[in-house]
PDB file of N, CA and C in Angstrom:
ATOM      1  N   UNK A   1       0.841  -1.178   0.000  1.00  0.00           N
ATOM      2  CA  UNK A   1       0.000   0.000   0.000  1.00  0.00           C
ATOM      3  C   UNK A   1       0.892   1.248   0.000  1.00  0.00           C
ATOM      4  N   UNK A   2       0.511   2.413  -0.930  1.00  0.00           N
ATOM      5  CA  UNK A   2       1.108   3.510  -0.979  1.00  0.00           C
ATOM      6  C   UNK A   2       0.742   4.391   0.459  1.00  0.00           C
ATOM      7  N   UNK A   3       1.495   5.197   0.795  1.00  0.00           N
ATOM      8  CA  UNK A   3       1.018   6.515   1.414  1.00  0.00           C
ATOM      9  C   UNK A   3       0.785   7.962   0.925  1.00  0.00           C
ATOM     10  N   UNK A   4      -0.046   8.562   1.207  1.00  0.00           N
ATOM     11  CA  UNK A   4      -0.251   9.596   0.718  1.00  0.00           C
ATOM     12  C   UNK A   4       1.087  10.812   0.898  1.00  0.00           C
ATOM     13  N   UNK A   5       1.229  11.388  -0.213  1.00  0.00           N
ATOM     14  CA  UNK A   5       2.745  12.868   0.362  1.00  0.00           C
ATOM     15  C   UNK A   5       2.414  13.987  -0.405  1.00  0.00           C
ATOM     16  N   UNK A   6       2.978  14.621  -0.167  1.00  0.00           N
ATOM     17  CA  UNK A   6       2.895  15.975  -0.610  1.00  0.00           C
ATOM     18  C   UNK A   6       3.719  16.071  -1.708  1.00  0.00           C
ATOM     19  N   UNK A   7       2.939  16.817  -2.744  1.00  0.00           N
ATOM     20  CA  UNK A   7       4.239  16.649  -3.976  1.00  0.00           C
ATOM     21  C   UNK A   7       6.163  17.238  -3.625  1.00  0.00           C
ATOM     22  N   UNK A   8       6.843  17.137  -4.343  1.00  0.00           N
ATOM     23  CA  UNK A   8       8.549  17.689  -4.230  1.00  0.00           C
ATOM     24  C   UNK A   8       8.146  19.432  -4.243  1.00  0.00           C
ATOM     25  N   UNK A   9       9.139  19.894  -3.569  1.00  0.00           N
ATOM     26  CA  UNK A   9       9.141  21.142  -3.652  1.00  0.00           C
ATOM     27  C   UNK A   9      10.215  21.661  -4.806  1.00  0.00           C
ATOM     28  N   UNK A  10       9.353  22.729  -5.460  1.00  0.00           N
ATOM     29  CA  UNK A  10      10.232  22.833  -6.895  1.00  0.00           C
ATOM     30  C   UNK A  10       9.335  22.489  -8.285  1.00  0.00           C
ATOM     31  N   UNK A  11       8.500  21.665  -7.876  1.00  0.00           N
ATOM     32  CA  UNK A  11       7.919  21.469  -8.883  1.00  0.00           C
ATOM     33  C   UNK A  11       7.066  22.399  -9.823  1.00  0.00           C
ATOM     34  N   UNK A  12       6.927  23.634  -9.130  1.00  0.00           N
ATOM     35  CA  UNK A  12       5.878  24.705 -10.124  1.00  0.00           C
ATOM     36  C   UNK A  12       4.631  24.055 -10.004  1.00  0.00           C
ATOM     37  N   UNK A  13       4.347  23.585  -8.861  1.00  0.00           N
ATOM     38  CA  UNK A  13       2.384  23.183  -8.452  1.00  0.00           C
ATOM     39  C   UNK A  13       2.165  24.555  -7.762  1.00  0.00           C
ATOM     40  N   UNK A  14       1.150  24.529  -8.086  1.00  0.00           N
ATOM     41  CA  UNK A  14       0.623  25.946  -7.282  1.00  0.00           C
ATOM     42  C   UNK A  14      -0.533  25.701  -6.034  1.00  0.00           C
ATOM     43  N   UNK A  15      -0.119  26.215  -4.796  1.00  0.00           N
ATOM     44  CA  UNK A  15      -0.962  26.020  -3.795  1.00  0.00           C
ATOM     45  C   UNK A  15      -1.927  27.483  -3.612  1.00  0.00           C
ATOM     46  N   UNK A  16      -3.221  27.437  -3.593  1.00  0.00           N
ATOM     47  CA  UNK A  16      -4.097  28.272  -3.479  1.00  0.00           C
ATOM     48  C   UNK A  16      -4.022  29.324  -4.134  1.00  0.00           C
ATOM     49  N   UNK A  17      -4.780  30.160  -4.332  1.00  0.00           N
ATOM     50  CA  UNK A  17      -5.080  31.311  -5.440  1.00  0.00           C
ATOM     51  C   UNK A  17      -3.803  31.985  -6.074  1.00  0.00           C
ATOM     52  N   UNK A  18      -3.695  32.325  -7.082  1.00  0.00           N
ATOM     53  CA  UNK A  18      -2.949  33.578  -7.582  1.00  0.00           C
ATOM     54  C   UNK A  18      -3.120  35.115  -7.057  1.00  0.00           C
ATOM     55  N   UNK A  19      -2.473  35.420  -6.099  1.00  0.00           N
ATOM     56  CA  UNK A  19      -2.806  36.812  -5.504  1.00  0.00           C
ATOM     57  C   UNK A  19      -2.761  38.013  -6.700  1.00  0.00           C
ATOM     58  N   UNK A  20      -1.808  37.959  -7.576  1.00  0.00           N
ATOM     59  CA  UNK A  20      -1.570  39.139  -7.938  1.00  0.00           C
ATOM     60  C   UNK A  20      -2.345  39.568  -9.118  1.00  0.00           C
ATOM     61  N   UNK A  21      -3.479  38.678  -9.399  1.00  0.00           N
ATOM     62  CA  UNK A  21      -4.300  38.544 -10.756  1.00  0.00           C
ATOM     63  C   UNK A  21      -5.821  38.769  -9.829  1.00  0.00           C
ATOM     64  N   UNK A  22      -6.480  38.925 -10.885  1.00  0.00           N
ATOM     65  CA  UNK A  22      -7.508  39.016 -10.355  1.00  0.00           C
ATOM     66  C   UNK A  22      -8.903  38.855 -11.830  1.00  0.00           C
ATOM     67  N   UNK A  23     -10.059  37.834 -11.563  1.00  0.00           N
ATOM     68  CA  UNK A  23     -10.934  38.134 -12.475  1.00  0.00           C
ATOM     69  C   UNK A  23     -11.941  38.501 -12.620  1.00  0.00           C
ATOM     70  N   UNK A  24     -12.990  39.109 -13.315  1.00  0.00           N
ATOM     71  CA  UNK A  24     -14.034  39.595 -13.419  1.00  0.00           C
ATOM     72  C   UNK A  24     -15.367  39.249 -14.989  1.00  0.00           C
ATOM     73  N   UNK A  25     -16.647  39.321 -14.295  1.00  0.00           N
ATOM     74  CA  UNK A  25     -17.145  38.792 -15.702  1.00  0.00           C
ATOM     75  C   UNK A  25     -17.825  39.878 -16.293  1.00  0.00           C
ATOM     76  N   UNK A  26     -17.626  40.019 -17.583  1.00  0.00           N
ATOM     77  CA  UNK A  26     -17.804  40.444 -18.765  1.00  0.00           C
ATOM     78  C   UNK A  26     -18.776  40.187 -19.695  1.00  0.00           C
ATOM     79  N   UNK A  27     -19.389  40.813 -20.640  1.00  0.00           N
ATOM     80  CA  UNK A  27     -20.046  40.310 -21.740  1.00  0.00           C
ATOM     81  C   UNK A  27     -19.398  40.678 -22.817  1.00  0.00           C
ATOM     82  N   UNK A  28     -19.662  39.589 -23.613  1.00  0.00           N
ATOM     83  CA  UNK A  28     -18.711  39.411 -25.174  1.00  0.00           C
ATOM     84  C   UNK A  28     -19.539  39.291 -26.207  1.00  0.00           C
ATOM     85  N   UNK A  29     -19.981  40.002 -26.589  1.00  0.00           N
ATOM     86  CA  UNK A  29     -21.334  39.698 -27.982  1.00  0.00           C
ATOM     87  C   UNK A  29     -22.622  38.912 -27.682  1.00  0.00           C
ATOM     88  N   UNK A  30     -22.735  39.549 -26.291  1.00  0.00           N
ATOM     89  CA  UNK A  30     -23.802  38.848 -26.052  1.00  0.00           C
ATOM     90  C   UNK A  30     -23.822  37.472 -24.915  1.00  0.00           C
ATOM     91  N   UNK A  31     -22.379  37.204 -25.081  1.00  0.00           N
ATOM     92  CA  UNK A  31     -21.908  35.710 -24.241  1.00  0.00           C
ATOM     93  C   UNK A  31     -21.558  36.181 -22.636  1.00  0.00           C
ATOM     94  N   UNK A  32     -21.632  35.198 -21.704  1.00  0.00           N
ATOM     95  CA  UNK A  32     -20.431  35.798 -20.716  1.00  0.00           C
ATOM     96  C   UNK A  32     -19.557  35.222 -21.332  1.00  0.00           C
ATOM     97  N   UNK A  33     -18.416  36.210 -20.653  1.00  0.00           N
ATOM     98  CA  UNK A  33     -16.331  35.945 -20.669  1.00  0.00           C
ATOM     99  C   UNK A  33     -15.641  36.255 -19.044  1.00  0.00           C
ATOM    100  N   UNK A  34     -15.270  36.340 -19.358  1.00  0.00           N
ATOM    101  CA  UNK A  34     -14.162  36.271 -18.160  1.00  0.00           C
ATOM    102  C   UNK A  34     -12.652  36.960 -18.578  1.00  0.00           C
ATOM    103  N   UNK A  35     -12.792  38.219 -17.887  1.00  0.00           N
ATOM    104  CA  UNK A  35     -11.436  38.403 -18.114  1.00  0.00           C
ATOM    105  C   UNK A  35     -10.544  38.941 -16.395  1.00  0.00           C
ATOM    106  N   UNK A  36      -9.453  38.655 -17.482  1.00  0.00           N
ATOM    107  CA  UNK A  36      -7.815  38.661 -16.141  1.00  0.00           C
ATOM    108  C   UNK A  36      -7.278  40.012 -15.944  1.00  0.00           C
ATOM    109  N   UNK A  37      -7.283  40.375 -15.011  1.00  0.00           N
ATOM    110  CA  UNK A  37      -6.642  41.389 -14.767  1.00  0.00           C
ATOM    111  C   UNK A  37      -5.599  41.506 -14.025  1.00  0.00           C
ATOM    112  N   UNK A  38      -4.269  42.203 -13.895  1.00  0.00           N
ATOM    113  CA  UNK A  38      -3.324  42.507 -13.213  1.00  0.00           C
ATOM    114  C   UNK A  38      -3.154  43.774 -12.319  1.00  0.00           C
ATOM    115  N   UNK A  39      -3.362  43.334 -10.958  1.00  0.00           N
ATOM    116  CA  UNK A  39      -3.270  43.827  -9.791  1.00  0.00           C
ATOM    117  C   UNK A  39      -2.267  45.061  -9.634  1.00  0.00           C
ATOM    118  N   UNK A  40      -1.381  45.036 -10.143  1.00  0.00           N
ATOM    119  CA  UNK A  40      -0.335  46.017  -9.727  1.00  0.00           C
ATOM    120  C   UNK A  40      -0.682  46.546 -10.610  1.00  0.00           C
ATOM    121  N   UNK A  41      -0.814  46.846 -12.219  1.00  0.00           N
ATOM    122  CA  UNK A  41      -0.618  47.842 -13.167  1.00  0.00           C
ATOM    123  C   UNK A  41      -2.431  47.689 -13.345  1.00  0.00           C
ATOM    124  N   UNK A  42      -3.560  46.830 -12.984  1.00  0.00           N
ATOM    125  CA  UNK A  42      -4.676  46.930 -13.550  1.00  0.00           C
ATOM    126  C   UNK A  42      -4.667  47.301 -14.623  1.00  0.00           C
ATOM    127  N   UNK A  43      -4.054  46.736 -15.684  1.00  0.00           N
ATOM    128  CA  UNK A  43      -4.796  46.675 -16.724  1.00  0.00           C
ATOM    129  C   UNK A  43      -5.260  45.187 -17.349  1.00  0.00           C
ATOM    130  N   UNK A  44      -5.769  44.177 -18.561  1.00  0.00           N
ATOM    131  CA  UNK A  44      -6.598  43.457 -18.501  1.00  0.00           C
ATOM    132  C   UNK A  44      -5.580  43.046 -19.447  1.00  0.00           C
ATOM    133  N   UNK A  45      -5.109  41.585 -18.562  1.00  0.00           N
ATOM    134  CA  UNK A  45      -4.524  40.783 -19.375  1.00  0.00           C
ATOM    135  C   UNK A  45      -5.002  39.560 -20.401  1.00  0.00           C
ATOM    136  N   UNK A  46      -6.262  38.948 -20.412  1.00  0.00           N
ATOM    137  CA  UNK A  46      -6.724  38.161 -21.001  1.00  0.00           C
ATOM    138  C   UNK A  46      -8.000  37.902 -21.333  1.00  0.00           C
ATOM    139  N   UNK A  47      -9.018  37.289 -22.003  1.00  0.00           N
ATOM    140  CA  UNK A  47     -10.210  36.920 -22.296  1.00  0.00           C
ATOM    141  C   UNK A  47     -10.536  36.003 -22.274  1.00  0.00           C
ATOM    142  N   UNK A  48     -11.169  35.034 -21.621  1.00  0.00           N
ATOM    143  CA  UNK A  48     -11.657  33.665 -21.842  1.00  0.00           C
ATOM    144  C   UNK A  48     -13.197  33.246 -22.649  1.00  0.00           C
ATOM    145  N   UNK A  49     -12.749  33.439 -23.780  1.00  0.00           N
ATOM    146  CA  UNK A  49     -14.594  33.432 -24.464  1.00  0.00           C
ATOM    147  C   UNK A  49     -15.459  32.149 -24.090  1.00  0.00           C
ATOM    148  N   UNK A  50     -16.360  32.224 -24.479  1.00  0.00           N
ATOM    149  CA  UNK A  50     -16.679  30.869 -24.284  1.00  0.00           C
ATOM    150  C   UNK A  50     -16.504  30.058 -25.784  1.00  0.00           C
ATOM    151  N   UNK A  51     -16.379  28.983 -25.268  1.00  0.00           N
ATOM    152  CA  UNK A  51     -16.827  27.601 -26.534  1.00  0.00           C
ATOM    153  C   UNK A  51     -17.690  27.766 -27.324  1.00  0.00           C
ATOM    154  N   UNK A  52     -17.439  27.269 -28.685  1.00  0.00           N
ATOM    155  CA  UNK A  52     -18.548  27.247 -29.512  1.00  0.00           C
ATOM    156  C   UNK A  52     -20.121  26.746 -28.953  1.00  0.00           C
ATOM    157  N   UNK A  53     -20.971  27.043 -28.752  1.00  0.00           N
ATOM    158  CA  UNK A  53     -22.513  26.492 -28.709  1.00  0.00           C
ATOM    159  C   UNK A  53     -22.378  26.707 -27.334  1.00  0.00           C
ATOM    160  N   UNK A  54     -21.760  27.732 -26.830  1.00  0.00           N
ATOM    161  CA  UNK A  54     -22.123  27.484 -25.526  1.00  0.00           C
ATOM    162  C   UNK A  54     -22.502  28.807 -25.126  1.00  0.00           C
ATOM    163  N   UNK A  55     -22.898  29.656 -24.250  1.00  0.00           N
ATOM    164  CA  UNK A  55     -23.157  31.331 -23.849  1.00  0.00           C
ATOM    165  C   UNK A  55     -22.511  31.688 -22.868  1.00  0.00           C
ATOM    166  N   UNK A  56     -22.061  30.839 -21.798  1.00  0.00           N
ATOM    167  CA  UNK A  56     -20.675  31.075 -20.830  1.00  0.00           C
ATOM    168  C   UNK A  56     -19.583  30.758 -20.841  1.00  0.00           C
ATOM    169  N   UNK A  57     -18.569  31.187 -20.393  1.00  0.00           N
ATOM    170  CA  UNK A  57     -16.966  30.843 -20.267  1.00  0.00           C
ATOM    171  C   UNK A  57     -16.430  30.285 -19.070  1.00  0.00           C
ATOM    172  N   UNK A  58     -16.025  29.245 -19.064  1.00  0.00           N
ATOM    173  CA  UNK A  58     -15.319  28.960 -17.997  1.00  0.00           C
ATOM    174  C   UNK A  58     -14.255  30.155 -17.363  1.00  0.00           C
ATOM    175  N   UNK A  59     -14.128  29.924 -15.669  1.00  0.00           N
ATOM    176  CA  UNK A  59     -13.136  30.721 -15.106  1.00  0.00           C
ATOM    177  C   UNK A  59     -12.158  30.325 -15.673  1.00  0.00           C
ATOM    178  N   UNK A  60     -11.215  31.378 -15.287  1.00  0.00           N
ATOM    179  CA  UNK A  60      -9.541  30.935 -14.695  1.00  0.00           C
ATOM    180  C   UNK A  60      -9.077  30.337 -13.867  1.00  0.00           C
ATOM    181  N   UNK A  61      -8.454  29.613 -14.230  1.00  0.00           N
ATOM    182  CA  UNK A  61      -8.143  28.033 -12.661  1.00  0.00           C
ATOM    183  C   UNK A  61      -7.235  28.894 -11.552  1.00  0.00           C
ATOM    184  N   UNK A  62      -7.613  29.191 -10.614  1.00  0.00           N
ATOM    185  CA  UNK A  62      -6.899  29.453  -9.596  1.00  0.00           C
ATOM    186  C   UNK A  62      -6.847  31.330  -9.355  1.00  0.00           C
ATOM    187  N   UNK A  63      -7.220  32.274 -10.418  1.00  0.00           N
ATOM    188  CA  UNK A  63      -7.725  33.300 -10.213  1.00  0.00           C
ATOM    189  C   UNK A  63      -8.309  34.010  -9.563  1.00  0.00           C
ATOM    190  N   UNK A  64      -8.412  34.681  -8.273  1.00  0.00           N
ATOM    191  CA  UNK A  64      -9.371  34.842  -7.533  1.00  0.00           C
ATOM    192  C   UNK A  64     -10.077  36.330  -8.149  1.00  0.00           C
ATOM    193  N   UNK A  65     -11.756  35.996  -7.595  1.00  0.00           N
ATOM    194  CA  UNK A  65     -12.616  36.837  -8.289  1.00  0.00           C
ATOM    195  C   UNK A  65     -12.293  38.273  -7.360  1.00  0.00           C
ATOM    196  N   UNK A  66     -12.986  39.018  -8.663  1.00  0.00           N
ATOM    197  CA  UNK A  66     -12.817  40.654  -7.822  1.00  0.00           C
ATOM    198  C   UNK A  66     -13.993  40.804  -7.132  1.00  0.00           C
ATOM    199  N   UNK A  67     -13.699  41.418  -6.239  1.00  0.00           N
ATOM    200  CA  UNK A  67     -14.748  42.007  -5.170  1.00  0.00           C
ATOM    201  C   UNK A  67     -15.349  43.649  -5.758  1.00  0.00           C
ATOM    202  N   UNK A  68     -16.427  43.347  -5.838  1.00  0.00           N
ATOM    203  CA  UNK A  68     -17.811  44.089  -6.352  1.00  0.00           C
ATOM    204  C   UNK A  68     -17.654  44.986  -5.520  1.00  0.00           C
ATOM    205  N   UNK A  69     -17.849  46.629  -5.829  1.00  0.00           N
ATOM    206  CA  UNK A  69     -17.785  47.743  -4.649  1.00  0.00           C
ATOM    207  C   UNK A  69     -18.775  47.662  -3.836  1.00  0.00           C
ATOM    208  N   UNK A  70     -18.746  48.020  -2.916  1.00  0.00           N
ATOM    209  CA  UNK A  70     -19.278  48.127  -1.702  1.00  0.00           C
ATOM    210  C   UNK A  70     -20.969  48.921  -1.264  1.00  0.00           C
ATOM    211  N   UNK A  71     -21.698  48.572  -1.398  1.00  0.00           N
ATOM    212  CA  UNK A  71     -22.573  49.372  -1.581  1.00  0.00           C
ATOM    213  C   UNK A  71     -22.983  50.429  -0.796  1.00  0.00           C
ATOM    214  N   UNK A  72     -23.472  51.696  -0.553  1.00  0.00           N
ATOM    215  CA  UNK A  72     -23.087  52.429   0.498  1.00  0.00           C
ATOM    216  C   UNK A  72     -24.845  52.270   1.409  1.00  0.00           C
ATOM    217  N   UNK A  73     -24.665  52.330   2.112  1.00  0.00           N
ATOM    218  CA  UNK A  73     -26.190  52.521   3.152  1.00  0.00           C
ATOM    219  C   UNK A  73     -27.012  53.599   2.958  1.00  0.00           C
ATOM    220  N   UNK A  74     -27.866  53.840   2.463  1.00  0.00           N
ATOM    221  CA  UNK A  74     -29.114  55.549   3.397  1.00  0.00           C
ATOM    222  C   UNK A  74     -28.852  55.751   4.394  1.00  0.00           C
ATOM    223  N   UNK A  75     -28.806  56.883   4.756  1.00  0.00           N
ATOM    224  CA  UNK A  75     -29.443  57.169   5.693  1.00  0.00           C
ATOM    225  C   UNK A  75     -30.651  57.666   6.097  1.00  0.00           C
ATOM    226  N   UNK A  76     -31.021  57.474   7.202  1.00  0.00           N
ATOM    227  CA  UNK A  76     -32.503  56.973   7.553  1.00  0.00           C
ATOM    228  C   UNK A  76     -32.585  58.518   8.120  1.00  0.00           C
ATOM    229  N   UNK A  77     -33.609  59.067   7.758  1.00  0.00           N
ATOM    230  CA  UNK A  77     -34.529  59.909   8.307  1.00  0.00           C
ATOM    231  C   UNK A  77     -34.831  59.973  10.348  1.00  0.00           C
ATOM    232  N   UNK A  78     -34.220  60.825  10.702  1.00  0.00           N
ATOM    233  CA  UNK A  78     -34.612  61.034  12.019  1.00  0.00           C
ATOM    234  C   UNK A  78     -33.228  59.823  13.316  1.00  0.00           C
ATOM    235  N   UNK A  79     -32.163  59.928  12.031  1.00  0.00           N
ATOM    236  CA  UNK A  79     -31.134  59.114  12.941  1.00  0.00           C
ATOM    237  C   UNK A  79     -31.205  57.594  13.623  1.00  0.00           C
ATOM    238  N   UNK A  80     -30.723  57.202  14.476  1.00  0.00           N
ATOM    239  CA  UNK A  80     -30.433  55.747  14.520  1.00  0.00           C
ATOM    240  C   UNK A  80     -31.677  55.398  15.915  1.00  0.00           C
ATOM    241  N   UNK A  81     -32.563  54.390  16.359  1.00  0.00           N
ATOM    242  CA  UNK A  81     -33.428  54.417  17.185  1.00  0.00           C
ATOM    243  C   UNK A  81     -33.265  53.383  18.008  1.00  0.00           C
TER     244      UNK A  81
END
């Protein structure tokens, strides 16, 4: 029986997200896409269209999604109660 290990170090496996990328979804003629963006310079490194016959695009493997701004609150008439 084998045991389970952790791959060699060195190998170029990647453990958990890509920090310095970031993705967001898009529309492409109508389709979703997915595109890549770069964190430090923000500007948009890639497009992932979708497949023929299909209307969505797969993510980016390991990309983490951008966070949507923040929405701001009302304020309420006559202060906090």
């Amino acid at each position: 029986m084998s045991v389970a290990v952790n791959k060699p170090v060195g190998d170029n496996a990647r453990k958990g997200a890509v920090k310095k990328r970031s993705q967001v979804k898009t529309r492409l003629g109508g389709a979703t896409a997915w595109t890549k963006r770069s964190k430090k310079s923000g500007e948009f490194m890639a497009v992932k269209k979708p497949a023929k016959k299909t209307k969505a695009a797969k993510k980016f493997k390991g990309v983490r999604l951008e966070k949507r701004g923040a929405k701001k609150k009302k304020a309420r008439a006559g202060g906090r109660r």
